[in-house]
N, C-alpha and C. Protein backbone atom coordinates (compact mmCIF):
# COMPACT_ATOMS: atom_id res chain seq x y z
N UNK A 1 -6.83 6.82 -32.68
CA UNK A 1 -5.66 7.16 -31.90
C UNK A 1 -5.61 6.30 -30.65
N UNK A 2 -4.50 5.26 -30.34
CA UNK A 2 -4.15 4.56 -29.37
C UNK A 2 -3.50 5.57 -27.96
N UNK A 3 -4.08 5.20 -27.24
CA UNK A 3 -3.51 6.30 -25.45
C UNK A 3 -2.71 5.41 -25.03
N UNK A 4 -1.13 5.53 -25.24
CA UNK A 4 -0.25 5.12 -24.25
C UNK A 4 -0.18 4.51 -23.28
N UNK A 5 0.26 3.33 -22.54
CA UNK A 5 0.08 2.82 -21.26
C UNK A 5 1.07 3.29 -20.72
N UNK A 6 1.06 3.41 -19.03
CA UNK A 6 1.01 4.33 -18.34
C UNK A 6 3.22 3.75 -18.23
N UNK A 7 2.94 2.28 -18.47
CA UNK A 7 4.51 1.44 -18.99
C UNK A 7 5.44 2.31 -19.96
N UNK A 8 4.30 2.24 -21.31
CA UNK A 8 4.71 3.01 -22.16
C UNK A 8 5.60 4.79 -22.11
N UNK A 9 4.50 5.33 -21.31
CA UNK A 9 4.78 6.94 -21.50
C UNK A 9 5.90 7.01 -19.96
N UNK A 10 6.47 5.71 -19.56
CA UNK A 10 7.18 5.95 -18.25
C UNK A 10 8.47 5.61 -19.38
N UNK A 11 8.56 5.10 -20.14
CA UNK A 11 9.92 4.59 -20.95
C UNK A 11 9.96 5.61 -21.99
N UNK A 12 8.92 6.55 -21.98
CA UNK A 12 9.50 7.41 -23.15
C UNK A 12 9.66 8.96 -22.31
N UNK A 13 9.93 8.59 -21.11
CA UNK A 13 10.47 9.91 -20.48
C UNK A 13 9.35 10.51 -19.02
N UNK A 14 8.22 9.98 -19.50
CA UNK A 14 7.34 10.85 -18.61
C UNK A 14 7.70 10.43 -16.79
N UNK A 15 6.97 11.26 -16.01
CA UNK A 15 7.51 10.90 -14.45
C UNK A 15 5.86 10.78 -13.78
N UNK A 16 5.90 10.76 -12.79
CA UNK A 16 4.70 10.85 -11.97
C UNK A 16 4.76 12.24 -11.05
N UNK A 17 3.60 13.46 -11.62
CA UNK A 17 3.87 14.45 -11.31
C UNK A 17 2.90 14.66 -10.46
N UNK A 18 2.72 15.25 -9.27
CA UNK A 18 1.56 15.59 -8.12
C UNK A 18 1.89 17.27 -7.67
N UNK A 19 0.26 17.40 -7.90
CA UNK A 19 0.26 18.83 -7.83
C UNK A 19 -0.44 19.03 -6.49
N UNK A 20 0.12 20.06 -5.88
CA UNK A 20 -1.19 20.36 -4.23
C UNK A 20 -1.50 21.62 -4.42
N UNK A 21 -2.43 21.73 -5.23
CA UNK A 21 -3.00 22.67 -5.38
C UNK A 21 -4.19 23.58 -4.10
N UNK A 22 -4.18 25.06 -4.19
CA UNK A 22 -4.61 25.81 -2.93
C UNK A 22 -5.16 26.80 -3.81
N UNK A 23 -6.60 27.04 -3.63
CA UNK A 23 -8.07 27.49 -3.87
C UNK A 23 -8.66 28.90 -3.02
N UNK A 24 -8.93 29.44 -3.51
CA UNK A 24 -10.18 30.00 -2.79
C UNK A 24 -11.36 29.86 -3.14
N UNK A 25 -12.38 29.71 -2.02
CA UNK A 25 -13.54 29.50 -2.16
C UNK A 25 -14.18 30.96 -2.83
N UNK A 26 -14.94 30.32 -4.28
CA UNK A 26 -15.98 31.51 -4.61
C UNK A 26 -16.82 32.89 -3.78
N UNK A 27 -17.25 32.13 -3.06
CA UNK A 27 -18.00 33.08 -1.91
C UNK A 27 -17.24 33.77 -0.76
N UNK A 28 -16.40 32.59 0.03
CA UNK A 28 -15.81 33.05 0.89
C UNK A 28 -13.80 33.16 0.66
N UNK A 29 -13.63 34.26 0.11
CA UNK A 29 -12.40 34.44 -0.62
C UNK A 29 -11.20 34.30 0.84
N UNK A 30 -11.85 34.46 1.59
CA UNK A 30 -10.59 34.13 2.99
C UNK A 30 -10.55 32.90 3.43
N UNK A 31 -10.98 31.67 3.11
CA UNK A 31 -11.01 30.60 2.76
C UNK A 31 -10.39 29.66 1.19
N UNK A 32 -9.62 28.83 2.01
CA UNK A 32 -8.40 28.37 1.12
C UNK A 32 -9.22 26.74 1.12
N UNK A 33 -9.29 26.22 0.15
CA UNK A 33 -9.70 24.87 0.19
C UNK A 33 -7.89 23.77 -0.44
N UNK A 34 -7.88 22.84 -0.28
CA UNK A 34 -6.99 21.98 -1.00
C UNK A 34 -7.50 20.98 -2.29
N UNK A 35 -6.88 21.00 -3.49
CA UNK A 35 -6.92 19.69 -4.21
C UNK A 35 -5.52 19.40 -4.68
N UNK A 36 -5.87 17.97 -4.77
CA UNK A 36 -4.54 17.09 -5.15
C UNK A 36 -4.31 16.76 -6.78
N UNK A 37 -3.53 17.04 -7.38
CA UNK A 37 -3.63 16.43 -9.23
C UNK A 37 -2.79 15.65 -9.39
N UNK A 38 -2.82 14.58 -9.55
CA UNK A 38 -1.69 13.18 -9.99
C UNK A 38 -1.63 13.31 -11.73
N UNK A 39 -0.68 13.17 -12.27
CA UNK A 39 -0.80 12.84 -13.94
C UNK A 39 0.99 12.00 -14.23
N UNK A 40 1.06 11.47 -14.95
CA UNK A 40 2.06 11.34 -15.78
C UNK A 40 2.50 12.32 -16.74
N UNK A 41 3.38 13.25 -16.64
CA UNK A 41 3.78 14.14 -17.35
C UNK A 41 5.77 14.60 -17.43
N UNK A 42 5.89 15.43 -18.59
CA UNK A 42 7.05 15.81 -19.11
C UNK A 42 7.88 17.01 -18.21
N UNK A 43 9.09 16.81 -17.63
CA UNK A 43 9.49 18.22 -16.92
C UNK A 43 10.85 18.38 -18.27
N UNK A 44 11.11 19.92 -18.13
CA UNK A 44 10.67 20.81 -16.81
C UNK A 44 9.48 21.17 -17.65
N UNK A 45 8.48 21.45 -18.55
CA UNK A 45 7.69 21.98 -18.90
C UNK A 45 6.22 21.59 -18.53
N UNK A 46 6.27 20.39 -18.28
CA UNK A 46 5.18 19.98 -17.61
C UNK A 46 3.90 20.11 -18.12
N UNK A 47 3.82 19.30 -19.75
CA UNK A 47 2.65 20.38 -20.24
C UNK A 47 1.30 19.81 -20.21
N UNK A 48 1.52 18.59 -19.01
CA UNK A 48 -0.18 18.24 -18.95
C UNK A 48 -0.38 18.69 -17.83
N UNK A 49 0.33 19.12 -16.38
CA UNK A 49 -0.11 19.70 -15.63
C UNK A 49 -0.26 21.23 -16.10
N UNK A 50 0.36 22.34 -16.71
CA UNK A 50 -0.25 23.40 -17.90
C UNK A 50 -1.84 23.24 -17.88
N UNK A 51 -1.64 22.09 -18.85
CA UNK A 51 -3.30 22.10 -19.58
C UNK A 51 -4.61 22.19 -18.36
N UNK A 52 -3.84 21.48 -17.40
CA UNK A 52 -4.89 21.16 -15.82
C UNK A 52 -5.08 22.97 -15.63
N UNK A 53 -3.92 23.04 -15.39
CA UNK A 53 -4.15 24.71 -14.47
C UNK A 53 -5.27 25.59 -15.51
N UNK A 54 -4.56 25.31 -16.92
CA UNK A 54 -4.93 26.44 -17.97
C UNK A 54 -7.19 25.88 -17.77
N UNK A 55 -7.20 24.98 -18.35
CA UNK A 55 -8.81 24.76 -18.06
C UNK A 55 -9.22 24.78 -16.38
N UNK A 56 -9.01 24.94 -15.26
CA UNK A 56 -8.98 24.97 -14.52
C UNK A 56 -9.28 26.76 -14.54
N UNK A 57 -8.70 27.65 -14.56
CA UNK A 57 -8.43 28.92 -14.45
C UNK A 57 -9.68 29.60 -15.53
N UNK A 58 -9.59 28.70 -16.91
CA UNK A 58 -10.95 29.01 -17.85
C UNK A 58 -12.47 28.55 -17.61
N UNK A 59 -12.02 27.41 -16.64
CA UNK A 59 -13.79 27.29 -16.49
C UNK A 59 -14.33 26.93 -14.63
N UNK A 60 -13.49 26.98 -13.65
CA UNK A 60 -13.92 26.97 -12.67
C UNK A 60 -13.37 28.27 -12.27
N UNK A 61 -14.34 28.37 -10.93
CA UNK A 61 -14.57 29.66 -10.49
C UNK A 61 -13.78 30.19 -9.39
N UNK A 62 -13.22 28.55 -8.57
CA UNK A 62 -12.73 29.23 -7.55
C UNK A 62 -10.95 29.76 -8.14
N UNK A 63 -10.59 30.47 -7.65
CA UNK A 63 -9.27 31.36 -8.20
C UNK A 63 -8.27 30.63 -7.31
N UNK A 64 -7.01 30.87 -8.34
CA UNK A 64 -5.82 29.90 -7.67
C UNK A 64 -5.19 30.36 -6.64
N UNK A 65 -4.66 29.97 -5.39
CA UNK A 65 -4.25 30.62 -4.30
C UNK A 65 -2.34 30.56 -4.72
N UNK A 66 -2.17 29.32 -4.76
CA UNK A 66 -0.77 28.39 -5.03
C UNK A 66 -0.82 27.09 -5.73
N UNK A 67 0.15 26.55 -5.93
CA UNK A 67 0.65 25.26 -6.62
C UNK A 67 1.73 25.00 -6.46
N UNK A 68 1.63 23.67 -5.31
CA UNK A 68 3.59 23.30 -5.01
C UNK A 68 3.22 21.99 -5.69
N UNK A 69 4.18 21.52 -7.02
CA UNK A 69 4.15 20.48 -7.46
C UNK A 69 5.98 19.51 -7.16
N UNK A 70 5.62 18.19 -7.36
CA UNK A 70 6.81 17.47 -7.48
C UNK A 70 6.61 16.37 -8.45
N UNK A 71 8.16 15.99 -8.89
CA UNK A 71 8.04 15.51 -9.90
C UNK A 71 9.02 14.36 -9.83
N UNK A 72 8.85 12.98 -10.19
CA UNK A 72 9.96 11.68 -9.78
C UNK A 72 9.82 11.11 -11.22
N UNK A 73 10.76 10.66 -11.90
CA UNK A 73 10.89 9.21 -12.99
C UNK A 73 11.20 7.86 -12.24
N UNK A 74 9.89 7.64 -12.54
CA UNK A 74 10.08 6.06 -11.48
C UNK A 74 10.55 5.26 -12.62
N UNK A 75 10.98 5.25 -13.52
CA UNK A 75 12.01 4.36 -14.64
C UNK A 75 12.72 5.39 -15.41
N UNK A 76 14.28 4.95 -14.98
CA UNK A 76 15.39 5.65 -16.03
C UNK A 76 16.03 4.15 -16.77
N UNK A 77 16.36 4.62 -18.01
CA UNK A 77 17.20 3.68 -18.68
C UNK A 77 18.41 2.66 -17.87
N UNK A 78 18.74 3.29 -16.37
CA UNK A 78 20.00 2.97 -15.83
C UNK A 78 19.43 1.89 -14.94
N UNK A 79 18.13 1.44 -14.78
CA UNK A 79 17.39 0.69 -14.15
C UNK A 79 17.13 -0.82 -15.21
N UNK A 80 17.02 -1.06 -16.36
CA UNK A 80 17.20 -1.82 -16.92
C UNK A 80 18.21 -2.26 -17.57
N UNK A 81 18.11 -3.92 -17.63
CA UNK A 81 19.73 -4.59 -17.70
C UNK A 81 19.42 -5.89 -18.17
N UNK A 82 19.76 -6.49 -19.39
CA UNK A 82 19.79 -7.49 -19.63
C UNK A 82 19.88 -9.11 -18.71
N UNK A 83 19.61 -9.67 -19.52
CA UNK A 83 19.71 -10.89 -18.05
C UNK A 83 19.65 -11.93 -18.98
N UNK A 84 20.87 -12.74 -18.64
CA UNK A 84 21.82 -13.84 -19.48
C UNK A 84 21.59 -14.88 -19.09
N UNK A 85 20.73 -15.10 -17.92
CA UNK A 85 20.53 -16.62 -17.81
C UNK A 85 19.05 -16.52 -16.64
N UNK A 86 19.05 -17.74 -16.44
CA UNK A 86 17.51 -17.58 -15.79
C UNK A 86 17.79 -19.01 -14.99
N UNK A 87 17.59 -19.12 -13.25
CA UNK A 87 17.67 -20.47 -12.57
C UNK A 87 15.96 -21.13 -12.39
N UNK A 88 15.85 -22.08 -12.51
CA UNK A 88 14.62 -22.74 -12.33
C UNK A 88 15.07 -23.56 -11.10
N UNK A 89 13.36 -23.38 -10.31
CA UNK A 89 13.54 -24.33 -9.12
C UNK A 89 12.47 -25.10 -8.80
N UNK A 90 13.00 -26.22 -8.58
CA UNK A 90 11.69 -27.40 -8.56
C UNK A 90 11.50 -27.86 -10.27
């Protein structure tokens, strides 16, 4: 099985999704820690940030506080455009 380049899965829809994710610490539950999750993924369903939270929640300990995510397509179809001629210089 070939993994997509990152070119690839941007032309077949995916965006650049960042999650800021907010923690509590195991021990000290009144304590909020931060992590950040970057992925290339599908909205609105979003199902590789899913998979993050879902193993996240099954095998680490600290418990989820929040999750403010955002989501951009840094390539839409309306961004590419043929090109009919080409100038050379020198």
């Amino acid at each position: 099985m070939r993994l997509a380049s990152d070119f690839e899965r941007q032309m077949n829809g995916y965006g650049l999704t960042t999650a800021h994710i907010l923690y509590r610490i195991p021990d000290f539950e009144s304590v909020l820690q931060t992590y950040v999750w970057q992925d290339y993924d599908l909205a609105p369903d979003f199902p590789q940030m899913q998979k993050f939270l879902h193993f996240w929640r099954s095998n680490l300990d600290g418990p989820l506080h929040s999750v403010r995510y955002t989501h951009r397509q840094l390539i839409g179809a309306s961004e590419w455009r043929r090109v009919d001629g080409e100038f050379k210089l020198h």
